[in-house]
PDB file of N, CA and C in Angstrom:
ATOM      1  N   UNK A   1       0.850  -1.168   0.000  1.00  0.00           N
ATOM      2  CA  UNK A   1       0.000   0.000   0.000  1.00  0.00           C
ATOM      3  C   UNK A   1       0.894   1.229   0.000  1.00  0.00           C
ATOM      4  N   UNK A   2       0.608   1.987  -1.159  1.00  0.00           N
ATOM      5  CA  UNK A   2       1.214   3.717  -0.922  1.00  0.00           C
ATOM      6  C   UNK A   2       0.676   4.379   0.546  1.00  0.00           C
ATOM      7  N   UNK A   3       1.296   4.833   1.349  1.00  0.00           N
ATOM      8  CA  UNK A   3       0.903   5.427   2.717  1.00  0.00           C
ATOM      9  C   UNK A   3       0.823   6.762   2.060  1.00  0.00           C
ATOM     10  N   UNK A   4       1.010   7.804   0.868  1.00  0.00           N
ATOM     11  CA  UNK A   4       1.240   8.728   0.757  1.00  0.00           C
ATOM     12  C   UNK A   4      -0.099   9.937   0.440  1.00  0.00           C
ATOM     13  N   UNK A   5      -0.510   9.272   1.209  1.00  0.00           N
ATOM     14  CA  UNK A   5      -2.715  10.110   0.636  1.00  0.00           C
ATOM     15  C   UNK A   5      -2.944  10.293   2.304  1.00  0.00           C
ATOM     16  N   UNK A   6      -3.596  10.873   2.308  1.00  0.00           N
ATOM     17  CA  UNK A   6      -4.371  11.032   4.092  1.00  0.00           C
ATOM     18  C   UNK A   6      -5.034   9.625   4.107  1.00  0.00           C
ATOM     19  N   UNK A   7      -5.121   9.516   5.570  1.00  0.00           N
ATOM     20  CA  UNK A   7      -5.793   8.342   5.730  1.00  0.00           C
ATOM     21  C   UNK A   7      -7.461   8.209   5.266  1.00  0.00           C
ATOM     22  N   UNK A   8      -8.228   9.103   4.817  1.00  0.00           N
ATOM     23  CA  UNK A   8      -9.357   8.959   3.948  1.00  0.00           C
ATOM     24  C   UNK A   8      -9.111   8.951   2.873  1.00  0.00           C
ATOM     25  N   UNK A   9      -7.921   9.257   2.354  1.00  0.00           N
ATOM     26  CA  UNK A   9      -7.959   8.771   0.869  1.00  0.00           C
ATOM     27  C   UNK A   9      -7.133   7.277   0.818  1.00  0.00           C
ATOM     28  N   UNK A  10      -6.608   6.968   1.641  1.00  0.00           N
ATOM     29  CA  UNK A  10      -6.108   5.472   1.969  1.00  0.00           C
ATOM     30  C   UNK A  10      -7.043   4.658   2.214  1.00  0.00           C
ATOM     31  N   UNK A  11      -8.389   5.323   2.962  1.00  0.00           N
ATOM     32  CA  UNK A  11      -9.586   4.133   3.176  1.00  0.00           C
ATOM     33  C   UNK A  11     -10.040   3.977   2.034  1.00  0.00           C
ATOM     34  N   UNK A  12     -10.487   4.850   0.837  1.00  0.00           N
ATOM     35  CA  UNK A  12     -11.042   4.674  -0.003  1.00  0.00           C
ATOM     36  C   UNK A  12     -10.381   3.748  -1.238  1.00  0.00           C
ATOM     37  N   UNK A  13      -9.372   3.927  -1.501  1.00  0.00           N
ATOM     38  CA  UNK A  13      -8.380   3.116  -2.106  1.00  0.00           C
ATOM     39  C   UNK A  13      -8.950   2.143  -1.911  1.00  0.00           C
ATOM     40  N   UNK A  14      -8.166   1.590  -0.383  1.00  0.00           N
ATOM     41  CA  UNK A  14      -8.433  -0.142   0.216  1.00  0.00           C
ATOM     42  C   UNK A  14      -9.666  -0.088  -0.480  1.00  0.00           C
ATOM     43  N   UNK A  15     -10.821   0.117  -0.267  1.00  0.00           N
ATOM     44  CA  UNK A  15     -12.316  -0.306  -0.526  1.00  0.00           C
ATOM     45  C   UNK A  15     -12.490  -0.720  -1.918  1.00  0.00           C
ATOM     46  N   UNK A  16     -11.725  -0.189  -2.728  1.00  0.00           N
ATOM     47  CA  UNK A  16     -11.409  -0.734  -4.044  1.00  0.00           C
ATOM     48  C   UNK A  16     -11.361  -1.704  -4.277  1.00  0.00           C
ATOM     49  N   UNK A  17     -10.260  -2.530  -2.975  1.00  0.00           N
ATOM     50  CA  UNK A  17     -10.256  -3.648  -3.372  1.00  0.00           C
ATOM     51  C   UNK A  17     -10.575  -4.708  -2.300  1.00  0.00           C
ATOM     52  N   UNK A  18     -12.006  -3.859  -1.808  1.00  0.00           N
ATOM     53  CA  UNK A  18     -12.468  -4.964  -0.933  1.00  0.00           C
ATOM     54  C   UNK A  18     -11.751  -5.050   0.553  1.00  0.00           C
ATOM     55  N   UNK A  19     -11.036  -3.689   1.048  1.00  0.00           N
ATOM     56  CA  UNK A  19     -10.164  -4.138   2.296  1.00  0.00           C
ATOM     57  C   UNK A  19     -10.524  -3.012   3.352  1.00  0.00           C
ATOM     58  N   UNK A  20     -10.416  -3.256   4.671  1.00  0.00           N
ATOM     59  CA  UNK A  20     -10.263  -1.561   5.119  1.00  0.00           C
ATOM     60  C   UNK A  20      -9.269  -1.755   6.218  1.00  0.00           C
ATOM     61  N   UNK A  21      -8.808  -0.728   6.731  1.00  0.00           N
ATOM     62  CA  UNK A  21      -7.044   0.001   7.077  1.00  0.00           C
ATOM     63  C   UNK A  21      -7.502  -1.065   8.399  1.00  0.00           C
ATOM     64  N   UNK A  22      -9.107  -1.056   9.187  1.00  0.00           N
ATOM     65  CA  UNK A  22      -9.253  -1.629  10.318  1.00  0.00           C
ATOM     66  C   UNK A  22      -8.303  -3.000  10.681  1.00  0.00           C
ATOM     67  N   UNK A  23      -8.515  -4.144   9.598  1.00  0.00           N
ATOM     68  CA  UNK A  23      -8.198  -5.094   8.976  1.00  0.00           C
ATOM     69  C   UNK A  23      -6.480  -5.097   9.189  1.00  0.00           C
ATOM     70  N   UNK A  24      -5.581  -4.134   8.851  1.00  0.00           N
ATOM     71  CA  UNK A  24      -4.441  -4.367   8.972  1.00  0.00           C
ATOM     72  C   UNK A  24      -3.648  -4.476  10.361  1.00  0.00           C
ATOM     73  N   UNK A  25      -2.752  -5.658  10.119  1.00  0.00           N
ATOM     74  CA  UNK A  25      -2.467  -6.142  11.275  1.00  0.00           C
ATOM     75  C   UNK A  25      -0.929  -5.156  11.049  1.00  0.00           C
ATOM     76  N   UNK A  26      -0.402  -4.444  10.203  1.00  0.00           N
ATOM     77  CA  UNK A  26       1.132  -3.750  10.345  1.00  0.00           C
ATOM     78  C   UNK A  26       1.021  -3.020   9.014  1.00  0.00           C
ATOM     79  N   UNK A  27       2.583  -2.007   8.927  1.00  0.00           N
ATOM     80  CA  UNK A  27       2.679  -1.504   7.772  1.00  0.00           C
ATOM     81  C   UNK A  27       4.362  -1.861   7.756  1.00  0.00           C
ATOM     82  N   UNK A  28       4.325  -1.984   6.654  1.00  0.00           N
ATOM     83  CA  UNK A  28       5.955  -2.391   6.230  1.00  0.00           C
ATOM     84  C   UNK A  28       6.009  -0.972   5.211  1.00  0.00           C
ATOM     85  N   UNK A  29       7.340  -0.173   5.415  1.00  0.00           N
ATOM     86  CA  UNK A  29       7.496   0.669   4.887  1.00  0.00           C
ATOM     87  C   UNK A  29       9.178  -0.020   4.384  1.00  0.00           C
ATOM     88  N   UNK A  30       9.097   0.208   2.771  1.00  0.00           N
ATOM     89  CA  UNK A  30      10.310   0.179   1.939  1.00  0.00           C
ATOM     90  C   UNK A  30      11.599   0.842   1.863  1.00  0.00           C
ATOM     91  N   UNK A  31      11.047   2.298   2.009  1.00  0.00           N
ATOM     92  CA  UNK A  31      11.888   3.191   2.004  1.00  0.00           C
ATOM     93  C   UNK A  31      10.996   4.343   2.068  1.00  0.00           C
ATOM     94  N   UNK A  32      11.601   5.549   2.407  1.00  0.00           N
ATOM     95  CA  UNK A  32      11.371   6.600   3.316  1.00  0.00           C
ATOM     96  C   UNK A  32      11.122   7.917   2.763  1.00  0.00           C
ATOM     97  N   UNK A  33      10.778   7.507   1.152  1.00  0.00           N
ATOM     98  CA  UNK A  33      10.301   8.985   0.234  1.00  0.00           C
ATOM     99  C   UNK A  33       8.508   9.519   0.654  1.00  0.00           C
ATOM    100  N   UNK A  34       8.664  10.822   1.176  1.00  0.00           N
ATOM    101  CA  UNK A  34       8.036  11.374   1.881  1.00  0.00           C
ATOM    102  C   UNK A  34       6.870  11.078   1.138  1.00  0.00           C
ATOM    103  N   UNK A  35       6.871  11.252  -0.599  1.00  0.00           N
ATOM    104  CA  UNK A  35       5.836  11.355  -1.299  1.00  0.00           C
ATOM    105  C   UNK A  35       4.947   9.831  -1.533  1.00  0.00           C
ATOM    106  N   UNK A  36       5.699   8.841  -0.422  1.00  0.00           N
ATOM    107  CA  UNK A  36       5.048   7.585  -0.277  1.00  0.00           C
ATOM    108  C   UNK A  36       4.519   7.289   1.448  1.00  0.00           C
ATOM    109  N   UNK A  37       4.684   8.323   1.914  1.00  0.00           N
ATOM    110  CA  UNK A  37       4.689   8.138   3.501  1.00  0.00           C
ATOM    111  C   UNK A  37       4.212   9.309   4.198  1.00  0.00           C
ATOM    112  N   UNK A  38       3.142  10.391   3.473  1.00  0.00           N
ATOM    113  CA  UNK A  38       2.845  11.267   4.069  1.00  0.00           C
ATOM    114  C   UNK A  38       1.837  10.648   4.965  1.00  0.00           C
ATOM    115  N   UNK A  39       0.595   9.935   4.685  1.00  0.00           N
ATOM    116  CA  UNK A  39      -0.319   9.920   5.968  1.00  0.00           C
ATOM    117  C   UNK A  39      -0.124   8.438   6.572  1.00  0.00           C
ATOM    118  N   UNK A  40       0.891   7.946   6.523  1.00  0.00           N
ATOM    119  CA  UNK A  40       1.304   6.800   7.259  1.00  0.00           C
ATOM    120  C   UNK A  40       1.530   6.950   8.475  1.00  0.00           C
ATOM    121  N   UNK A  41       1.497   7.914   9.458  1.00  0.00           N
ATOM    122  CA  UNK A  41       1.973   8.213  10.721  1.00  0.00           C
ATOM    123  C   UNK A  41       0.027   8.251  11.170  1.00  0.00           C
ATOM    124  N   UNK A  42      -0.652   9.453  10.126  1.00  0.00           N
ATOM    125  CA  UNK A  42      -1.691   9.645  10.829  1.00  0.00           C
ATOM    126  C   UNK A  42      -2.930   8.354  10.847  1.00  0.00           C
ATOM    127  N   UNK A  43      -2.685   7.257  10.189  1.00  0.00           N
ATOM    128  CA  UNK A  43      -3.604   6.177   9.873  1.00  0.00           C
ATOM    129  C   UNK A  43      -3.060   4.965  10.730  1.00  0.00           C
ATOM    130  N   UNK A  44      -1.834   4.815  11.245  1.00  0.00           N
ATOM    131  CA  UNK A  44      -1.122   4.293  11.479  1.00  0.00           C
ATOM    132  C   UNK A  44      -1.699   4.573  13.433  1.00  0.00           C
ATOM    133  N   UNK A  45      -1.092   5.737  13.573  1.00  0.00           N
ATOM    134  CA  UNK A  45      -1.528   5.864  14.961  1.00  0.00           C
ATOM    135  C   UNK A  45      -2.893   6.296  15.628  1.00  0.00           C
ATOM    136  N   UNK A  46      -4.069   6.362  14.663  1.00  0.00           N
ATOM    137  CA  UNK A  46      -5.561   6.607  14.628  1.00  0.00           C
ATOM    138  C   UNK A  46      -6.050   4.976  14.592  1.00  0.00           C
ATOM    139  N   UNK A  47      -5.802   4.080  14.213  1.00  0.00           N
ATOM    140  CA  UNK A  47      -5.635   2.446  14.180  1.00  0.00           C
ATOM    141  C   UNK A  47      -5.001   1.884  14.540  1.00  0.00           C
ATOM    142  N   UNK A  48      -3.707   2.365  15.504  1.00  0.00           N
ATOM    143  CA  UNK A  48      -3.234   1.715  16.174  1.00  0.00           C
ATOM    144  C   UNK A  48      -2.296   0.346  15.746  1.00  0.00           C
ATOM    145  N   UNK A  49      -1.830   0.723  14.324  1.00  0.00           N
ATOM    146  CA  UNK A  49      -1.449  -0.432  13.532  1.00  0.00           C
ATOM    147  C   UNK A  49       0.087   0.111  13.247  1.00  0.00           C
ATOM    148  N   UNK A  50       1.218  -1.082  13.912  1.00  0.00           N
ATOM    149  CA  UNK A  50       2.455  -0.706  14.150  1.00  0.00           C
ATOM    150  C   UNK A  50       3.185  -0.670  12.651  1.00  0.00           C
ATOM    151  N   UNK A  51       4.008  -0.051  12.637  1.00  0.00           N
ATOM    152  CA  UNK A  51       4.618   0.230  11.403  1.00  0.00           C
ATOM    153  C   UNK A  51       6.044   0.158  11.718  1.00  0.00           C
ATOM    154  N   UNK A  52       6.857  -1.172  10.324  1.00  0.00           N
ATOM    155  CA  UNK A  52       8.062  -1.768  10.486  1.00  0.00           C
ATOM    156  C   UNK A  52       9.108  -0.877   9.987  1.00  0.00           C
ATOM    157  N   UNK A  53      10.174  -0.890   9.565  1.00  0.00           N
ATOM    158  CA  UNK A  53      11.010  -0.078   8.997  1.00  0.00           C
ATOM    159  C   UNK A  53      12.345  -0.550   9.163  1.00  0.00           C
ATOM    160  N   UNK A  54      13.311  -0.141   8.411  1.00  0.00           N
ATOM    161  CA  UNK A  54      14.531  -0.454   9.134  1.00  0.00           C
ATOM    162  C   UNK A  54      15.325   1.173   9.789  1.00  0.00           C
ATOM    163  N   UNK A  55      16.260   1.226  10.499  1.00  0.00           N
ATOM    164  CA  UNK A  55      17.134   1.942  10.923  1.00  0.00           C
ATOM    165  C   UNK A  55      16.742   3.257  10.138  1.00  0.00           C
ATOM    166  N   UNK A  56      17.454   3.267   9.134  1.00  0.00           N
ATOM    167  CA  UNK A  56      17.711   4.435   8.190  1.00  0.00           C
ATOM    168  C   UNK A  56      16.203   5.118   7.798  1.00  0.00           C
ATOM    169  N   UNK A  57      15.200   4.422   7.675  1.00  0.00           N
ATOM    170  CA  UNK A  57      13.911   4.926   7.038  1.00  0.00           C
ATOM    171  C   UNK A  57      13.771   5.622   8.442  1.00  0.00           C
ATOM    172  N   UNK A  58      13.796   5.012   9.696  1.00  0.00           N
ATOM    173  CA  UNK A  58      13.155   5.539  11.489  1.00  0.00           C
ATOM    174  C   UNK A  58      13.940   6.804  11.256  1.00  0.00           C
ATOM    175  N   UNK A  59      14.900   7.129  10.771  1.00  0.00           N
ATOM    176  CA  UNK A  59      15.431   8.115  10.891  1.00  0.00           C
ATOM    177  C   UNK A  59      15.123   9.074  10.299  1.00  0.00           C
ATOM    178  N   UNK A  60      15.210   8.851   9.123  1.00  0.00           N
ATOM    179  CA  UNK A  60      14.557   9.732   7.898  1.00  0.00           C
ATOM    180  C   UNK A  60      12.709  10.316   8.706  1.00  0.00           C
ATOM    181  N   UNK A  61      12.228   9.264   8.901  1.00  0.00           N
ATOM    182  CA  UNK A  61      10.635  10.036   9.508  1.00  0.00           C
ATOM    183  C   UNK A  61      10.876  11.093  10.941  1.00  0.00           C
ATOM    184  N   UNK A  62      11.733  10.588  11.768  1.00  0.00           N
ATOM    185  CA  UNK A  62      12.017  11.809  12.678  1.00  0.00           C
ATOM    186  C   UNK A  62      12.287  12.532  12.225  1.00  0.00           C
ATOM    187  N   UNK A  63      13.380  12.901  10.634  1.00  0.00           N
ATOM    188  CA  UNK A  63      14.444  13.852  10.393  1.00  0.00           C
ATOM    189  C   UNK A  63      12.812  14.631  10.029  1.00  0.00           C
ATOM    190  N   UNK A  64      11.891  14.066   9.246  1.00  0.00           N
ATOM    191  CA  UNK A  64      10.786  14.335   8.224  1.00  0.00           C
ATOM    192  C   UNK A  64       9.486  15.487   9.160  1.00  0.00           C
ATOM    193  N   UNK A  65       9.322  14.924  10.331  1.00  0.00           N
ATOM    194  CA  UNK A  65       8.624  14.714  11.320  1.00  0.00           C
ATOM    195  C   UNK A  65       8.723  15.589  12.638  1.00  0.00           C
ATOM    196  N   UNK A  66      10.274  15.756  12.463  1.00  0.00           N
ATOM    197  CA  UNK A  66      11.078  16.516  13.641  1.00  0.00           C
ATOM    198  C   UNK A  66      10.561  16.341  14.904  1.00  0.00           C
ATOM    199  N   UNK A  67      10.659  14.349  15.009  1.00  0.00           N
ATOM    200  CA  UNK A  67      10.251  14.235  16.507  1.00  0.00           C
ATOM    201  C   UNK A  67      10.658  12.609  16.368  1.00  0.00           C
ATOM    202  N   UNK A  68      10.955  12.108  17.984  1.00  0.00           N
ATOM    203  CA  UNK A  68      11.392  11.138  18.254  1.00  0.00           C
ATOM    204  C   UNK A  68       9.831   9.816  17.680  1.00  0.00           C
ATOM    205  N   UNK A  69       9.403   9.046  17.016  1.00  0.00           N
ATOM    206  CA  UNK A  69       8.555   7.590  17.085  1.00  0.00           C
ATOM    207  C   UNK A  69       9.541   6.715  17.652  1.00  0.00           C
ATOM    208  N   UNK A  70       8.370   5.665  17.755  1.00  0.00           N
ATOM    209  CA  UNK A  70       9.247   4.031  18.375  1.00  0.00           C
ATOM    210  C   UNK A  70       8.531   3.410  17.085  1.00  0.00           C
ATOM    211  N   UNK A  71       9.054   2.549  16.773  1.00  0.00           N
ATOM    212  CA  UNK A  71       9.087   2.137  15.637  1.00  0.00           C
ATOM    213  C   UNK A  71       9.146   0.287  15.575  1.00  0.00           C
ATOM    214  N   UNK A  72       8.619  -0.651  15.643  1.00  0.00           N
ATOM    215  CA  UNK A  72       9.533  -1.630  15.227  1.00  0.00           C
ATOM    216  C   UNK A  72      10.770  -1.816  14.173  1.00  0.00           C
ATOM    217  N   UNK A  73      11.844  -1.644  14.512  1.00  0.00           N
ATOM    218  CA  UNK A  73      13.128  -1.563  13.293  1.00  0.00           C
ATOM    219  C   UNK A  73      13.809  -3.053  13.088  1.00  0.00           C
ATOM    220  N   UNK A  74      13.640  -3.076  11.713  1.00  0.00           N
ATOM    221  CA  UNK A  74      14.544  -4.480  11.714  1.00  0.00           C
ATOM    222  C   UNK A  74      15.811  -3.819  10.510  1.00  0.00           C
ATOM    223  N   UNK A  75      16.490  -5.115  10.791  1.00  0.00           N
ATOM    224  CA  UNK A  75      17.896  -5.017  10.340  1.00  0.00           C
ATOM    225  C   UNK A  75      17.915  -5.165   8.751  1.00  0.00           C
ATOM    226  N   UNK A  76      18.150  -4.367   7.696  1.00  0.00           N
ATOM    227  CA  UNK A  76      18.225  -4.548   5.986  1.00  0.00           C
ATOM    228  C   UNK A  76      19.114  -5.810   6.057  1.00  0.00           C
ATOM    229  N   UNK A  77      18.939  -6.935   5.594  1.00  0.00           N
ATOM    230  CA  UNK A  77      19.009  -8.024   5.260  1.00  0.00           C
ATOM    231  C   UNK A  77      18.695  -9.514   5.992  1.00  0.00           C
ATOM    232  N   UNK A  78      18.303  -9.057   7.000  1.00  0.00           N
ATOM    233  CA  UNK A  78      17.404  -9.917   8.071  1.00  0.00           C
ATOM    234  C   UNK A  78      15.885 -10.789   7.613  1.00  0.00           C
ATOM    235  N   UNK A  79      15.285 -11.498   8.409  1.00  0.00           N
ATOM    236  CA  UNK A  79      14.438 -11.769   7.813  1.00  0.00           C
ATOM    237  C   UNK A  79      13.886 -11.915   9.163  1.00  0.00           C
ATOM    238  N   UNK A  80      12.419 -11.481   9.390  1.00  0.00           N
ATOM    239  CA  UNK A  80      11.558 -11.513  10.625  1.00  0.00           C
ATOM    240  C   UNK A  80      10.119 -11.663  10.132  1.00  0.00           C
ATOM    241  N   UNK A  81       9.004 -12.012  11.118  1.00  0.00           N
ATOM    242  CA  UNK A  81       8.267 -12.976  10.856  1.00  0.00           C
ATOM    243  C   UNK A  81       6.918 -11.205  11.288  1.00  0.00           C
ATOM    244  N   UNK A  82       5.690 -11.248  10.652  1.00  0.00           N
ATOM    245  CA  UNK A  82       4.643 -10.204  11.003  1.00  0.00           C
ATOM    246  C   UNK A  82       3.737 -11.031  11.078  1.00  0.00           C
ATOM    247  N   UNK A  83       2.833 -11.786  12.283  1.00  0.00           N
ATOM    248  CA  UNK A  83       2.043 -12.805  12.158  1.00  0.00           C
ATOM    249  C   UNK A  83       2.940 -14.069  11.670  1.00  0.00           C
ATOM    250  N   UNK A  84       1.873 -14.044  10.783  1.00  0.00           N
ATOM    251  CA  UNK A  84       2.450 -15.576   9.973  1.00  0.00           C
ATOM    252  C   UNK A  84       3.284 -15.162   8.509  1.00  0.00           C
ATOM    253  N   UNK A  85       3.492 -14.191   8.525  1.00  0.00           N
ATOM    254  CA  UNK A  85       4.298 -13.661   7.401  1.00  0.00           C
ATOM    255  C   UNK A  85       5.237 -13.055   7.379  1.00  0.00           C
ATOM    256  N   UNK A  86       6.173 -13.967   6.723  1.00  0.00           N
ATOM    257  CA  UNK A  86       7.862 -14.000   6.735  1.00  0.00           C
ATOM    258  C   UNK A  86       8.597 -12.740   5.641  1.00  0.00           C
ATOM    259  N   UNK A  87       9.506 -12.163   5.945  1.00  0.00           N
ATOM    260  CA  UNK A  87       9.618 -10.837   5.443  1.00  0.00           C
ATOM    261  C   UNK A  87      10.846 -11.216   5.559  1.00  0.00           C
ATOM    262  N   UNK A  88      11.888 -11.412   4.447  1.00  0.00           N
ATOM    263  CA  UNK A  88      12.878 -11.314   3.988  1.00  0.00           C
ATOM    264  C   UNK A  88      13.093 -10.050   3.364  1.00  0.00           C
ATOM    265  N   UNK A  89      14.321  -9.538   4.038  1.00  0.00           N
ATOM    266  CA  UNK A  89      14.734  -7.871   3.525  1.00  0.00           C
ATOM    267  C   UNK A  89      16.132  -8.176   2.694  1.00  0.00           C
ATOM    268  N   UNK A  90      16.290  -7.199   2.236  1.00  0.00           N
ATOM    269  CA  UNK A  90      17.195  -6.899   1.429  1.00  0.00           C
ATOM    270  C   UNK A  90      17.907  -5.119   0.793  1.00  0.00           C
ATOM    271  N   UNK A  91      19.092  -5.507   0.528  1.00  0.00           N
ATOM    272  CA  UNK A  91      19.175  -3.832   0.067  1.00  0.00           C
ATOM    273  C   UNK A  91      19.183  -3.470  -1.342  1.00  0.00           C
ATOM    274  N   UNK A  92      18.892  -2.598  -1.291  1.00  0.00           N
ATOM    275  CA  UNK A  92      18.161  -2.076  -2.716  1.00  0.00           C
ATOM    276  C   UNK A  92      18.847  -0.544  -3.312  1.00  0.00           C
ATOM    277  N   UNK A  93      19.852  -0.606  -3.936  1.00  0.00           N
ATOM    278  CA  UNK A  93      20.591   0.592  -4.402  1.00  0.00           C
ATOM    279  C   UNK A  93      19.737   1.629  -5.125  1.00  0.00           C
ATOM    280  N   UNK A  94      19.355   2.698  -4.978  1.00  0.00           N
ATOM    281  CA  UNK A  94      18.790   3.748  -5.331  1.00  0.00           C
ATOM    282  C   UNK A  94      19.453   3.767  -6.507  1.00  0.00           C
TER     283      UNK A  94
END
């Protein structure tokens, strides 16, 4: 999911395809371009739905944000489990 719409234009999306934000158990964020992550903070903490990241992205949203989040952070090339779903990371050269 693009996080980069307010969270009413993120509900409406989902509904597109049959889903709503209630429903999500996390957000996995890729990387940390603002124009993909503007209302990810406000849908995120209005639902109460934790959002993953690694190191460098947590940073980038404080730098973005100009304030400390807690974040679940995992390690770029690690692999950790969200539920029942296994998330192999990797790095990805811009």
């Amino acid at each position: 999911m693009d996080a980069g719409f307010s969270p009413r234009q993120i509900r409406q999306r989902l509904a597109t395809i049959s889903r709503v934000p209630e429903n999500l158990t996390a957000i996995l964020v890729t990387h940390e371009h603002s124009d993909h992550v503007q209302g990810l903070t406000g849908i995120a903490s209005k639902l109460k739905i934790p959002i993953y990241c690694n190191r460098a992205t947590k940073e980038a949203f404080e730098f973005q944000l100009q304030t400390k989040i807690r974040l679940p952070v995992f390690e770029t090339g690690a692999s950790f489990e969200i539920g029942d779903l296994l998330v192999d990371t990797f790095h990805h050269p811009a």
